[in-house]
N, C-alpha and C. Protein backbone atom coordinates (compact mmCIF):
# COMPACT_ATOMS: atom_id res chain seq x y z
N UNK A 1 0.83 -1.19 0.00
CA UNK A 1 0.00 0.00 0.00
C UNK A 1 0.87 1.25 0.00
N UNK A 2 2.18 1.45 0.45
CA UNK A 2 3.23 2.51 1.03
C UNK A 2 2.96 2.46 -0.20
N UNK A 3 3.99 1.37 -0.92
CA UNK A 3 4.80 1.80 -2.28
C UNK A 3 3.67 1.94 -3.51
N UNK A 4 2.20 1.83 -3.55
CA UNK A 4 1.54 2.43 -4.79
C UNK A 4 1.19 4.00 -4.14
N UNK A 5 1.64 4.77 -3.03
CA UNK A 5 1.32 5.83 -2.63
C UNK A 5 2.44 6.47 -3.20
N UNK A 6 3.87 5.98 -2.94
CA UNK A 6 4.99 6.74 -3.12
C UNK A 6 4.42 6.93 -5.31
N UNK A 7 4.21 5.29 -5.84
CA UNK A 7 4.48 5.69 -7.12
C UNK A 7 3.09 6.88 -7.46
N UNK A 8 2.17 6.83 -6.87
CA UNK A 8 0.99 7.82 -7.01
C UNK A 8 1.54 9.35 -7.10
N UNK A 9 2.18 9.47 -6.19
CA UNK A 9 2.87 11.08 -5.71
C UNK A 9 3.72 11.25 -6.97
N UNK A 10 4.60 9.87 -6.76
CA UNK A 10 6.19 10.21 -7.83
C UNK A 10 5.28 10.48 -9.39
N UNK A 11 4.26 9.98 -10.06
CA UNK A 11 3.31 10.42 -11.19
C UNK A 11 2.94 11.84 -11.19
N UNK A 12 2.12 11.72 -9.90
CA UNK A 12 1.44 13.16 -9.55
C UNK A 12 2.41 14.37 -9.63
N UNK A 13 4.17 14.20 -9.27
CA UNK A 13 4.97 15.24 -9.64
C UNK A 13 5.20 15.09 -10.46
N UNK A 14 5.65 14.14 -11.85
CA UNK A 14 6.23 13.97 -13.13
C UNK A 14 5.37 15.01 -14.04
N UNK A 15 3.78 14.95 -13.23
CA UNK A 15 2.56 15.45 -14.54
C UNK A 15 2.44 16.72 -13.93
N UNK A 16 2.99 17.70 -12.99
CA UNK A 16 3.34 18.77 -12.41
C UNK A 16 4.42 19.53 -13.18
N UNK A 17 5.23 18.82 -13.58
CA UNK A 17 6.71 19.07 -14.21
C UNK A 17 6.55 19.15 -15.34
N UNK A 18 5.94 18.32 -15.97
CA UNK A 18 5.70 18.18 -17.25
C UNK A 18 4.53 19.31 -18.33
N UNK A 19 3.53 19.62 -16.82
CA UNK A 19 2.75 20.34 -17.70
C UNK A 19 3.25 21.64 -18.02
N UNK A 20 4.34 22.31 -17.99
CA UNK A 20 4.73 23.88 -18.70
C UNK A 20 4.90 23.94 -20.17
N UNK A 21 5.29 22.22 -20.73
CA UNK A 21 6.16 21.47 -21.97
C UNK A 21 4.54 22.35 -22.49
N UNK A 22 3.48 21.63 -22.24
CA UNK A 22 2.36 21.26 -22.93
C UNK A 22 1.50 22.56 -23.02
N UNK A 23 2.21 23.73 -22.18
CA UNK A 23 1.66 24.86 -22.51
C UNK A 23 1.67 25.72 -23.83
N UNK A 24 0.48 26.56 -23.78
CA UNK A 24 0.63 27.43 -25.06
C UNK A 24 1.83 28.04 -25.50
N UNK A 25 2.15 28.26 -26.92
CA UNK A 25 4.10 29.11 -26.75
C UNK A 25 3.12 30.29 -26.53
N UNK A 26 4.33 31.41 -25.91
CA UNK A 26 4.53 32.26 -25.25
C UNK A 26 3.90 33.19 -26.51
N UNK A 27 4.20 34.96 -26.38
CA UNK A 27 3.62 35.95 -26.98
C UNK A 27 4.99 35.54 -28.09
N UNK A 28 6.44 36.04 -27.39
CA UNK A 28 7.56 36.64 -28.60
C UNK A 28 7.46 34.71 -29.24
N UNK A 29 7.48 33.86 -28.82
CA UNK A 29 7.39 32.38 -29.60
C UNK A 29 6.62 32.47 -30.37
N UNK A 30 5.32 33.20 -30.36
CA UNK A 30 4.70 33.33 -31.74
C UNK A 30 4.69 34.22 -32.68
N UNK A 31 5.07 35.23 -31.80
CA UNK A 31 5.98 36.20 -32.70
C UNK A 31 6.95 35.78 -33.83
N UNK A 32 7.74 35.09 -33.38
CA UNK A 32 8.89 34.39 -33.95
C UNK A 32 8.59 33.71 -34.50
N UNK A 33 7.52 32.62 -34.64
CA UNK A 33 6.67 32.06 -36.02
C UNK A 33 6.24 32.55 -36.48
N UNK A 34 5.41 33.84 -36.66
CA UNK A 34 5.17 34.31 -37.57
C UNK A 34 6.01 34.85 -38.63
N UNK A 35 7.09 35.56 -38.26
CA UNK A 35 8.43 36.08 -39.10
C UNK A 35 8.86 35.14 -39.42
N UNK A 36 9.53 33.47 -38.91
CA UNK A 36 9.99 32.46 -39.96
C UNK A 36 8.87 32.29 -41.05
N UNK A 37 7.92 32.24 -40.54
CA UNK A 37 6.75 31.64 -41.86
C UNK A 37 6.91 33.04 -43.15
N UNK A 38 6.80 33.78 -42.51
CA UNK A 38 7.28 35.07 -44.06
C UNK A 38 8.62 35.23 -44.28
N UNK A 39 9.45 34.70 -43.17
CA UNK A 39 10.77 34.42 -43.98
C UNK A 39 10.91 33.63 -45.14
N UNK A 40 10.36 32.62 -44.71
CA UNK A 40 10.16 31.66 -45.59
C UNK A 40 8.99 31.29 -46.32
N UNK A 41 8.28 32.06 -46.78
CA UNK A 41 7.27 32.50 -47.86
C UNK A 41 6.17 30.88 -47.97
N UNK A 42 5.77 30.83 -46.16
CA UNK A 42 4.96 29.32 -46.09
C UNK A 42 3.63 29.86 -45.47
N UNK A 43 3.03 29.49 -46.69
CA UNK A 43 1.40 29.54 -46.44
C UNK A 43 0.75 28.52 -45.70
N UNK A 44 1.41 27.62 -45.08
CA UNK A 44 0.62 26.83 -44.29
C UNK A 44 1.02 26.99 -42.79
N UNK A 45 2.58 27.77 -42.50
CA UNK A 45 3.07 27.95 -41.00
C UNK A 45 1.84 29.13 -41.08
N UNK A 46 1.73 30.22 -41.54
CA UNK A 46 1.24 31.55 -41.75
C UNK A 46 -0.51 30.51 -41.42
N UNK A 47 -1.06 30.09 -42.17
CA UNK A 47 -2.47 30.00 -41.89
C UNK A 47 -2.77 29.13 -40.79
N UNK A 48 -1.80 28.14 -40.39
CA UNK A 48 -1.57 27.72 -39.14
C UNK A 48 -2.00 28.72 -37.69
N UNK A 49 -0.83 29.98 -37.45
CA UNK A 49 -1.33 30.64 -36.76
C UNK A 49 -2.68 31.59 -36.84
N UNK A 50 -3.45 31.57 -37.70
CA UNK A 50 -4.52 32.00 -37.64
C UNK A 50 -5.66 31.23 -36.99
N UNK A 51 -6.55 31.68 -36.19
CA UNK A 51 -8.06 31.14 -35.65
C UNK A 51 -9.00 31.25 -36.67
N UNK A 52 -9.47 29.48 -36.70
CA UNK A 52 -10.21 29.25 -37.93
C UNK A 52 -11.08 29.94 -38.12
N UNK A 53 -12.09 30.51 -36.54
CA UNK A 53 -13.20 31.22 -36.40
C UNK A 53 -13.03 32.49 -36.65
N UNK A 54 -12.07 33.38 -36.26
CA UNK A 54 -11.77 34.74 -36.23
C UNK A 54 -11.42 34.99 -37.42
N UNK A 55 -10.20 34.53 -38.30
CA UNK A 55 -9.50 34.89 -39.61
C UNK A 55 -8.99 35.71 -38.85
N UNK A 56 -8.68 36.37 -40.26
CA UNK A 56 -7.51 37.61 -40.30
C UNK A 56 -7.71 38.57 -41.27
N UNK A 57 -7.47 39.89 -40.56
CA UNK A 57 -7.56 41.06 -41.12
C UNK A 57 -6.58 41.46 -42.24
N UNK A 58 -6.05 41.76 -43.48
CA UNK A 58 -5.18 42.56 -43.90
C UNK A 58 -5.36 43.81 -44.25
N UNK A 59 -4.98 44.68 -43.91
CA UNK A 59 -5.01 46.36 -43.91
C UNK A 59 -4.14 46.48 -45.31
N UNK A 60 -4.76 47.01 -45.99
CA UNK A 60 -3.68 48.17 -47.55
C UNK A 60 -3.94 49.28 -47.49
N UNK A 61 -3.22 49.98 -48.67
CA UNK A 61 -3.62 51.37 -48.58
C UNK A 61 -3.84 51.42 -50.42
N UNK A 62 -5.07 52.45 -50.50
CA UNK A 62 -5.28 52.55 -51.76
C UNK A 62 -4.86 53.92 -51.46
N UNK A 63 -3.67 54.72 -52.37
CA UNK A 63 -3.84 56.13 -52.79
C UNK A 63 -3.36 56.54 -51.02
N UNK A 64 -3.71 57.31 -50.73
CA UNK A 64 -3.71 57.98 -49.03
C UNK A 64 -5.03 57.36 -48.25
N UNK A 65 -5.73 56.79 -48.74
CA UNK A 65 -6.74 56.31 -48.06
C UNK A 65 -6.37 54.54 -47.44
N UNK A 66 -6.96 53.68 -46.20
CA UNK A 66 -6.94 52.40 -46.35
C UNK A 66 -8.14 51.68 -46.32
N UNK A 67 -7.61 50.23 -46.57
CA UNK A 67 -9.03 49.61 -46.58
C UNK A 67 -8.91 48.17 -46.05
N UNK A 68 -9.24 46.94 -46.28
CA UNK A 68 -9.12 45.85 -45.30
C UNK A 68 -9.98 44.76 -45.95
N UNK A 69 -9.38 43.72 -46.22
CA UNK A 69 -9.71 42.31 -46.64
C UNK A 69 -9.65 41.43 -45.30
N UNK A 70 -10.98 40.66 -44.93
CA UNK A 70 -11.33 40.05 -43.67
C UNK A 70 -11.04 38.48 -45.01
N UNK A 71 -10.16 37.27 -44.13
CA UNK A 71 -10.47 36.05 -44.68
C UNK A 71 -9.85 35.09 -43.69
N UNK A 72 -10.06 33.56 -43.86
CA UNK A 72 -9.82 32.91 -42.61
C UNK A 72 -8.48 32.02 -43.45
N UNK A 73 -7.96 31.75 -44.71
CA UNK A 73 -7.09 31.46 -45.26
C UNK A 73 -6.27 32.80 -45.90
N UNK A 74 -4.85 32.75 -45.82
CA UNK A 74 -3.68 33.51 -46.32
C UNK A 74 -2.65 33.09 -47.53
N UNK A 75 -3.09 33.74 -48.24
CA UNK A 75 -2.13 33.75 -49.61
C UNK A 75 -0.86 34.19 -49.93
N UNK A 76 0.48 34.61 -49.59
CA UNK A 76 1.38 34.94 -49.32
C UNK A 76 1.44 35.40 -50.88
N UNK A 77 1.05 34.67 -52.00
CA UNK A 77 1.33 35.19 -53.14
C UNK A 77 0.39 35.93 -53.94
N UNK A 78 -0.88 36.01 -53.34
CA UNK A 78 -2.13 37.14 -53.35
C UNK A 78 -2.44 37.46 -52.17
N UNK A 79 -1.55 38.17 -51.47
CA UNK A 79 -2.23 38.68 -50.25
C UNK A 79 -3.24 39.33 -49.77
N UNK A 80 -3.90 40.07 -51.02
CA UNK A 80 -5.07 40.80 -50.89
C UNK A 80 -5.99 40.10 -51.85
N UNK A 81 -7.00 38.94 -52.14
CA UNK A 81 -8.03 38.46 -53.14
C UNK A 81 -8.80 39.29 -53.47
N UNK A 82 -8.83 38.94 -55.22
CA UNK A 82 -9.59 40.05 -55.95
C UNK A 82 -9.06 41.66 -56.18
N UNK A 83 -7.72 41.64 -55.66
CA UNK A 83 -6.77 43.30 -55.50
C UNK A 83 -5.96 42.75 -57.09
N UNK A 84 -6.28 43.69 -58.14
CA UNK A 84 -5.31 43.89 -59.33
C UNK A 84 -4.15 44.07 -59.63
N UNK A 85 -3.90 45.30 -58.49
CA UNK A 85 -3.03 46.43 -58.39
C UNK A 85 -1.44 45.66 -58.13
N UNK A 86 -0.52 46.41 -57.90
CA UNK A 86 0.84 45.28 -58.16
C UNK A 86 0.80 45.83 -56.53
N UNK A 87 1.58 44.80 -55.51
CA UNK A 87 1.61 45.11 -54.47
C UNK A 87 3.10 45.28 -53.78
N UNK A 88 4.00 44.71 -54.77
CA UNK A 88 4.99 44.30 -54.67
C UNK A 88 4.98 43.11 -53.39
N UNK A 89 6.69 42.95 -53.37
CA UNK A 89 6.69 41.84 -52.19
C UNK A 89 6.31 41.49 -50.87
N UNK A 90 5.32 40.63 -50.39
CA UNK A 90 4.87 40.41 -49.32
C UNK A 90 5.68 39.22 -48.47
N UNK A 91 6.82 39.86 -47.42
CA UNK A 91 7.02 39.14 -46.47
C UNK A 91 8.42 39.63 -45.61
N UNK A 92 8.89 38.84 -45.13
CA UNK A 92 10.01 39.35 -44.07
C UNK A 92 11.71 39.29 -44.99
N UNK A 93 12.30 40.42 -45.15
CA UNK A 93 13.46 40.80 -45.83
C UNK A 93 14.86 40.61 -44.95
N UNK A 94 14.74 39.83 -43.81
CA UNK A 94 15.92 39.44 -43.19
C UNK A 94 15.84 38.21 -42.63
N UNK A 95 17.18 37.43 -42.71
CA UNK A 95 17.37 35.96 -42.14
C UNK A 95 17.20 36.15 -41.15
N UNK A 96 17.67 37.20 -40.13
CA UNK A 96 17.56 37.04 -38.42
C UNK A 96 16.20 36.61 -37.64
N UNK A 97 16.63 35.94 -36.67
CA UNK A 97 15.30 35.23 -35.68
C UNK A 97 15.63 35.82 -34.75
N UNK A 98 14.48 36.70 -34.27
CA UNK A 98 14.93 37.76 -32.51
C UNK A 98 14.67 36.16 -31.42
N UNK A 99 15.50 36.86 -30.70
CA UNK A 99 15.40 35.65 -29.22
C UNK A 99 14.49 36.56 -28.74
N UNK A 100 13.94 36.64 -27.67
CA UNK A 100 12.94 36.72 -26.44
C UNK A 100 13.65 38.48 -26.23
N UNK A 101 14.40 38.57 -25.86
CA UNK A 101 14.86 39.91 -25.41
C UNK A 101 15.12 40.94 -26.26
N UNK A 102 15.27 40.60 -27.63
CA UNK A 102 15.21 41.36 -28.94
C UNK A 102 14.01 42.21 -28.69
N UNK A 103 13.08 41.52 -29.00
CA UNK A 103 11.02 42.24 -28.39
C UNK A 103 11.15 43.73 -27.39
N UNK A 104 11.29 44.84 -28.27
CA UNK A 104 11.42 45.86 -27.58
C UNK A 104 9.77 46.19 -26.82
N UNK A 105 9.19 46.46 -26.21
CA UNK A 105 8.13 46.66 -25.53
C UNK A 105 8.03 48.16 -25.05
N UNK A 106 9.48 48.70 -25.03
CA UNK A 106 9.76 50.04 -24.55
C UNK A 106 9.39 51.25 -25.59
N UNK A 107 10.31 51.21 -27.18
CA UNK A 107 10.29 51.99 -27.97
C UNK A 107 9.21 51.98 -28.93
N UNK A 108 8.68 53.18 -29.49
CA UNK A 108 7.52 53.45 -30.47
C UNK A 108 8.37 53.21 -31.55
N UNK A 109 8.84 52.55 -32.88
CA UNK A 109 9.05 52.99 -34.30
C UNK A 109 8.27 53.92 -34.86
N UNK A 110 8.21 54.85 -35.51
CA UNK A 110 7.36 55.39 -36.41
C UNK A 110 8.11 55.59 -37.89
N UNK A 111 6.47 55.16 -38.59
CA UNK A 111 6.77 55.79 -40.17
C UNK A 111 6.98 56.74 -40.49
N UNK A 112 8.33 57.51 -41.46
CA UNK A 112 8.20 58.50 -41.96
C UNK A 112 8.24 58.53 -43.21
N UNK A 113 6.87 59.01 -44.26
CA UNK A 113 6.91 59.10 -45.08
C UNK A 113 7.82 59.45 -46.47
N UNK A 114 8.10 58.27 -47.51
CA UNK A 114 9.48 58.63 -48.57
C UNK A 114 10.14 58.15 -47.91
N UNK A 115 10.69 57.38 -46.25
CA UNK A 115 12.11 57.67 -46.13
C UNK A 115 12.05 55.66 -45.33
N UNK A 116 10.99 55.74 -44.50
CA UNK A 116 10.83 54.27 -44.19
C UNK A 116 10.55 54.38 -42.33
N UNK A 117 11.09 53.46 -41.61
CA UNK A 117 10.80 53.49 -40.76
C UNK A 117 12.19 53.66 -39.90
N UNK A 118 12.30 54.46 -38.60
CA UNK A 118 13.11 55.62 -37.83
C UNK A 118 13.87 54.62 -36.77
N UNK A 119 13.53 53.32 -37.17
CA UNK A 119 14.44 52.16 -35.76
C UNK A 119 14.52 51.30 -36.50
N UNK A 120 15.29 50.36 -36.28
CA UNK A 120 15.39 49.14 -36.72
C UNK A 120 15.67 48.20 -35.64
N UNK A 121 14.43 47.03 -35.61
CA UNK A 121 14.51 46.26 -34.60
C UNK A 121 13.13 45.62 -34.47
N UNK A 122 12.65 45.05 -33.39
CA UNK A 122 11.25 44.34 -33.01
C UNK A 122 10.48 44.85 -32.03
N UNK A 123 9.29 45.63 -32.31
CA UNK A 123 8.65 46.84 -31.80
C UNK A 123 7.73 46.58 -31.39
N UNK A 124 6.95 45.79 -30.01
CA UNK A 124 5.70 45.22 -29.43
C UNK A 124 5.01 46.73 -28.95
N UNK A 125 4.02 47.33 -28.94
CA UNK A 125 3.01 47.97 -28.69
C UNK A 125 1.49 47.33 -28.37
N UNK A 126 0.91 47.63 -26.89
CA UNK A 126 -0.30 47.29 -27.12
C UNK A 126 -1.32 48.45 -28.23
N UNK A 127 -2.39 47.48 -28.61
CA UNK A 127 -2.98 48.22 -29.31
C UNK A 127 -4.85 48.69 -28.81
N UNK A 128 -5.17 48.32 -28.00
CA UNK A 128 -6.44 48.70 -27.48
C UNK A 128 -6.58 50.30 -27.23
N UNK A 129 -5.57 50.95 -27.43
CA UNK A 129 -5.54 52.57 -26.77
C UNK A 129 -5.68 53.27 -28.37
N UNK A 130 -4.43 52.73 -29.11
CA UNK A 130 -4.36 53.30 -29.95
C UNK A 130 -4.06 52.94 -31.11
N UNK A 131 -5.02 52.40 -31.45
CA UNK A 131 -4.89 51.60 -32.79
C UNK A 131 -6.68 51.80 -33.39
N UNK A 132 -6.83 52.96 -33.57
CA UNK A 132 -8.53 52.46 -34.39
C UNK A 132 -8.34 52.30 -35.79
N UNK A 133 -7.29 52.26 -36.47
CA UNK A 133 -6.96 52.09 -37.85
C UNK A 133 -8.00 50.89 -38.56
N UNK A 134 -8.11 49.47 -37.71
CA UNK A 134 -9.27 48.72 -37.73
C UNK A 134 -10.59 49.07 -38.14
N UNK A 135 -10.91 49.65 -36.78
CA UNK A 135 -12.46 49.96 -36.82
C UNK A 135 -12.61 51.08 -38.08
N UNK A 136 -12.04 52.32 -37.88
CA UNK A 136 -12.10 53.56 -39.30
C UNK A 136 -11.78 52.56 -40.58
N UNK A 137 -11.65 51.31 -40.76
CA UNK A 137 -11.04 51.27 -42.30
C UNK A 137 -12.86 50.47 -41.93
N UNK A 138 -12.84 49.77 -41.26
CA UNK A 138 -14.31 48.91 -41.42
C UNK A 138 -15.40 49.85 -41.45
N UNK A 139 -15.67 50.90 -40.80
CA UNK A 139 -16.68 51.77 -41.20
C UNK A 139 -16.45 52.66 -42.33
N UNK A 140 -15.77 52.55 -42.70
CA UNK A 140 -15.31 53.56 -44.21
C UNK A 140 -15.26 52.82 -45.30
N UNK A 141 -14.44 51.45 -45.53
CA UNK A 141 -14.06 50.79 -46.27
C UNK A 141 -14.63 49.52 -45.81
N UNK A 142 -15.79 49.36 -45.57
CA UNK A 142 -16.92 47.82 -45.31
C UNK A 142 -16.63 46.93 -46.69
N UNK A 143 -16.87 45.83 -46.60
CA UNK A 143 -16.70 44.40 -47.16
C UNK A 143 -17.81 44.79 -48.53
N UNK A 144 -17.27 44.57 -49.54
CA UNK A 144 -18.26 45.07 -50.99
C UNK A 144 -18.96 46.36 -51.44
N UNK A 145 -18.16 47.59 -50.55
CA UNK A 145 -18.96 48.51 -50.56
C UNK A 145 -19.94 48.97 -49.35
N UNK A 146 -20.73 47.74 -49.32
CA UNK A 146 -21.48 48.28 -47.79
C UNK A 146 -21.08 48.53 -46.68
N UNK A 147 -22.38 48.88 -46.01
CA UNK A 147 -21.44 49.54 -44.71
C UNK A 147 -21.36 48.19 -43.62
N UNK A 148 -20.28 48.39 -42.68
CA UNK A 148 -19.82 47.37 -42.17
C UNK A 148 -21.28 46.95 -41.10
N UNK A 149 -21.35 45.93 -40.73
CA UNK A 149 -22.03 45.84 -39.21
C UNK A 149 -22.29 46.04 -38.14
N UNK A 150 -22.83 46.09 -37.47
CA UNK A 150 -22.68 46.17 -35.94
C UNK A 150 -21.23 45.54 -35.45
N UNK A 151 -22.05 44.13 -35.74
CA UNK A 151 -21.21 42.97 -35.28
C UNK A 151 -19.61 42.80 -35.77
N UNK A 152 -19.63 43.31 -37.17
CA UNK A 152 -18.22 43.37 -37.47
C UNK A 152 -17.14 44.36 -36.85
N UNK A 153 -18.03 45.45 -36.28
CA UNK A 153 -17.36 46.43 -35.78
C UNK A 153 -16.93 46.00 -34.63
N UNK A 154 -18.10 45.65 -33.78
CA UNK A 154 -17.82 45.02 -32.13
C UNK A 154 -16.92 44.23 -32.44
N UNK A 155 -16.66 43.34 -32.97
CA UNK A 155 -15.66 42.28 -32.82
C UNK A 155 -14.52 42.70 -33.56
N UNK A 156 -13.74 43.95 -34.29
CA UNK A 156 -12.84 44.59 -34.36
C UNK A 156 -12.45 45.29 -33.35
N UNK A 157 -13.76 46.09 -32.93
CA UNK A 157 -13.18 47.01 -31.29
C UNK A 157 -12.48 45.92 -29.88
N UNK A 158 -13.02 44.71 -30.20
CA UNK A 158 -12.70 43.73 -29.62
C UNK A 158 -11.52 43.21 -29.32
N UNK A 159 -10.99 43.13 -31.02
CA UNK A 159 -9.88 42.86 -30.98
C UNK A 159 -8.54 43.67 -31.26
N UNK A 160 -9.07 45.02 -30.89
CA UNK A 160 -8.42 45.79 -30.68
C UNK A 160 -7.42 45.64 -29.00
N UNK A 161 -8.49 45.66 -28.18
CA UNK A 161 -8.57 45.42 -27.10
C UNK A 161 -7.31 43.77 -26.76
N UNK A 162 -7.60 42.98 -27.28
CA UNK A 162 -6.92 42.01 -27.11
C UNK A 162 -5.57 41.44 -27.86
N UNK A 163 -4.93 42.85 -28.71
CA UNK A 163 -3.98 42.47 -29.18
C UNK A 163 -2.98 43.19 -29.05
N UNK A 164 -1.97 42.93 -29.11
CA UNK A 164 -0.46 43.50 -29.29
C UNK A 164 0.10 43.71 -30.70
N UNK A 165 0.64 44.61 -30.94
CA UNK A 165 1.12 45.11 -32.49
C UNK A 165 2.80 44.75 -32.25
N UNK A 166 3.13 44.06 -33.56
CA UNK A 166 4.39 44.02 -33.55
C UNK A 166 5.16 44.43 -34.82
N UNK A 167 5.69 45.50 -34.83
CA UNK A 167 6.76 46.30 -36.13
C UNK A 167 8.05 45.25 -36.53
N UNK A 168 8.10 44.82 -36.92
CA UNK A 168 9.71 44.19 -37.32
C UNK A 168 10.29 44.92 -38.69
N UNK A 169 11.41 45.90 -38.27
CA UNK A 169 12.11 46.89 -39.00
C UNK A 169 13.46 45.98 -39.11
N UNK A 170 14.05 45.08 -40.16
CA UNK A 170 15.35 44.78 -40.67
C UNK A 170 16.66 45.89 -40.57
N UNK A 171 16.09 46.96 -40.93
CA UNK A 171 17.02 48.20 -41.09
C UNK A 171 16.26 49.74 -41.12
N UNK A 172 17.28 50.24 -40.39
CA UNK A 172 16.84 51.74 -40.44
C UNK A 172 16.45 52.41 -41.76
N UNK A 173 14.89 52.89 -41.48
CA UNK A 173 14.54 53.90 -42.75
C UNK A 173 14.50 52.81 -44.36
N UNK A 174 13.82 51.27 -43.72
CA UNK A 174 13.98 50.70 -44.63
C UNK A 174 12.00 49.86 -44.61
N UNK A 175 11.73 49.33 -45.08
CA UNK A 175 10.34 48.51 -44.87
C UNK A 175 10.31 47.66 -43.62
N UNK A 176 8.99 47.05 -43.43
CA UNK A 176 8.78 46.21 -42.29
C UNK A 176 7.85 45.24 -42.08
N UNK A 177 7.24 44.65 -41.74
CA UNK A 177 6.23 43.61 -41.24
C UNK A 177 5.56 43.97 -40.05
N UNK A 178 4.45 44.14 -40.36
CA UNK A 178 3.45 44.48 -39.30
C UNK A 178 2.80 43.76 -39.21
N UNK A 179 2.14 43.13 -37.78
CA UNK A 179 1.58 42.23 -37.49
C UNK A 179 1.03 42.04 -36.16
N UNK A 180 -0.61 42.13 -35.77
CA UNK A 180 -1.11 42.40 -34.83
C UNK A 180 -0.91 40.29 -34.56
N UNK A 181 -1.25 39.97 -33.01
CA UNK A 181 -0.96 38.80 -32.46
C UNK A 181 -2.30 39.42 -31.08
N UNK A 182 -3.14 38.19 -31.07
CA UNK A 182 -4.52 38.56 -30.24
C UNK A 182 -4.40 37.07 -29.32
N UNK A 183 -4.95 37.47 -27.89
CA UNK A 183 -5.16 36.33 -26.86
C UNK A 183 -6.94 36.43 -27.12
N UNK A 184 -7.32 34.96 -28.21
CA UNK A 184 -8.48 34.86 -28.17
C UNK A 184 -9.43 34.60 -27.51
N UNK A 185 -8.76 33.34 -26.50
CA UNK A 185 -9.45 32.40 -25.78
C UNK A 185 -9.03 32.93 -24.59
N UNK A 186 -8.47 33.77 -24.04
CA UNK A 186 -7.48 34.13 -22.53
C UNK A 186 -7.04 33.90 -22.15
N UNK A 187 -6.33 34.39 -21.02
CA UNK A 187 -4.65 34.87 -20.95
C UNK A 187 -4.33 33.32 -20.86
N UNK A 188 -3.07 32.90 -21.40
CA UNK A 188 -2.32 31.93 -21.15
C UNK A 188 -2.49 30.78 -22.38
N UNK A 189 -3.82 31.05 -23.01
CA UNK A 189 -4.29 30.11 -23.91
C UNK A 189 -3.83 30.43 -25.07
N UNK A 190 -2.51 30.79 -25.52
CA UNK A 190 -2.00 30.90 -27.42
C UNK A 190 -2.32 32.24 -27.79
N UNK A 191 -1.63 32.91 -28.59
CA UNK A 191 -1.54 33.99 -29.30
C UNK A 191 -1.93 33.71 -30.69
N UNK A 192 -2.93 34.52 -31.64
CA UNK A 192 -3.56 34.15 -33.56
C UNK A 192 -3.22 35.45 -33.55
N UNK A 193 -2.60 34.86 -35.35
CA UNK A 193 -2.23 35.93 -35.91
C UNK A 193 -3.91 36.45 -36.17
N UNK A 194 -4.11 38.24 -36.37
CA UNK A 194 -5.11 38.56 -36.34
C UNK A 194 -5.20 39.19 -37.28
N UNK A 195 -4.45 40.38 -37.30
CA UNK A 195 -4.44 41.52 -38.71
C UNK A 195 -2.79 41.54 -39.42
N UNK A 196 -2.56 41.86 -40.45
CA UNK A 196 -1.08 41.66 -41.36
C UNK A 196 -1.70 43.45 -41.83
N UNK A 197 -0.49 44.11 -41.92
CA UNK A 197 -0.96 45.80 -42.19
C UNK A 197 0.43 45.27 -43.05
C-alpha cells in the first residue's frame, strides 16, 4: 500500500513538471513564427497561426486612403483576393530570428513618409488605446462597398482590445512587417495571428 502511494505522488509530480512542456508558446514564440513563416514564404506555418473562427484582417492602402480584406485562409502570393493592383513583395526581408529579449516593448518605431521606418529592430506595442486604424477602415471601407455591421465592428473594437502590435524593421529607414498577435481564448491560452498591415 506505502509503495503504490509513493508511485501515485512520484506520477502526480512527473505530470506537475511536465505540464509547462504542454503549454501554449509564449507571446515573442509566436511572434517568432510568424516572421519564420514570411521568412520563408509558407502559407501553411502563416495559416496555421490564424483562428479558424476569427481569420484575419489585412489592412492596404489605396492612394492615401486604407481599406481591409477580412479572410480565414492567407495567400502569401495574393495577399489581398480580388486586388489587381501590383503590391509588390509580401514578407520578411531578413534571415535574423529575434530571441525573447530582442522584443522591444519600450520603444515606439514610427513611419516616416518617402524615407521608411526611424528604428530598426522588433517593436511590441499594445494596441487597445491606440490603434482604431481597424475599426475607421471597417466603417469607411466595409466588405463590398457596404457599410460594415454592428457585429463586425464590435468584434474589431474587440480585438483591438486584445492584441499586441508588432513592427519588425530589418534596417533603419527601410520597410517592415506588421503584425497584430490577439489572446483569443485568454490569458495563457495561445496567441492568432489577427491583422497583417
Amino acid at each position: 500500500m506505502m509503495k503504490m502511494s509513493r508511485t501515485a505522488i512520484a506520477l502526480s509530480l512527473l505530470g506537475m513538471v511536465a505540464h509547462p512542456v504542454c503549454a501554449a508558446p509564449s507571446f515573442e514564440e509566436t511572434a517568432r513564427q510568424v516572421i519564420i513563416a514570411f521568412q520563408q514564404r509558407d502559407n501553411a506555418k502563416i495559416n496555421a497561426l490564424i483562428d479558424k473562427k476569427v481569420g484575419m484582417y489585412v489592412l492596404y492602402r489605396i492612394g492615401a486612403g486604407f481599406d481591409y480584406k477580412w479572410m480565414k485562409k492567407f495567400d502569401i502570393n495574393k495577399p489581398i483576393p480580388d486586388f489587381n493592383y501590383l503590391l509588390g513583395q509580401v514578407g520578411w526581408f531578413s534571415e535574423h530570428i529575434p530571441v525573447d529579449n530582442e522584443f522591444d516593448h519600450h520603444t515606439e518605431a514610427e513611419y516616416v513618409c518617402e524615407k521608411g521606418w526611424d528604428h530598426a529592430g522588433f517593436f511590441v506595442s499594445y494596441t487597445g488605446t491606440n490603434n482604431a486604424l481597424l475599426t475607421f477602415s471597417m466603417v469607411n471601407g466595409a466588405d463590398s462597398g457596404d457599410q460594415a455591421s454592428d457585429t463586425r465592428i464590435a468584434n474589431a473594437r474587440r480585438l483591438e482590445l486584445q492584441s499586441e502590435r508588432v513592427v519588425a524593421v530589418p534596417k533603419k529607414w527601410g520597410d517592415g512587417l506588421i503584425f497584430h498577435l490577439s489572446e483569443l481564448h485568454g490569458l495563457g491560452k495561445g496567441w492568432s495571428l489577427t491583422l497583417l498591415d
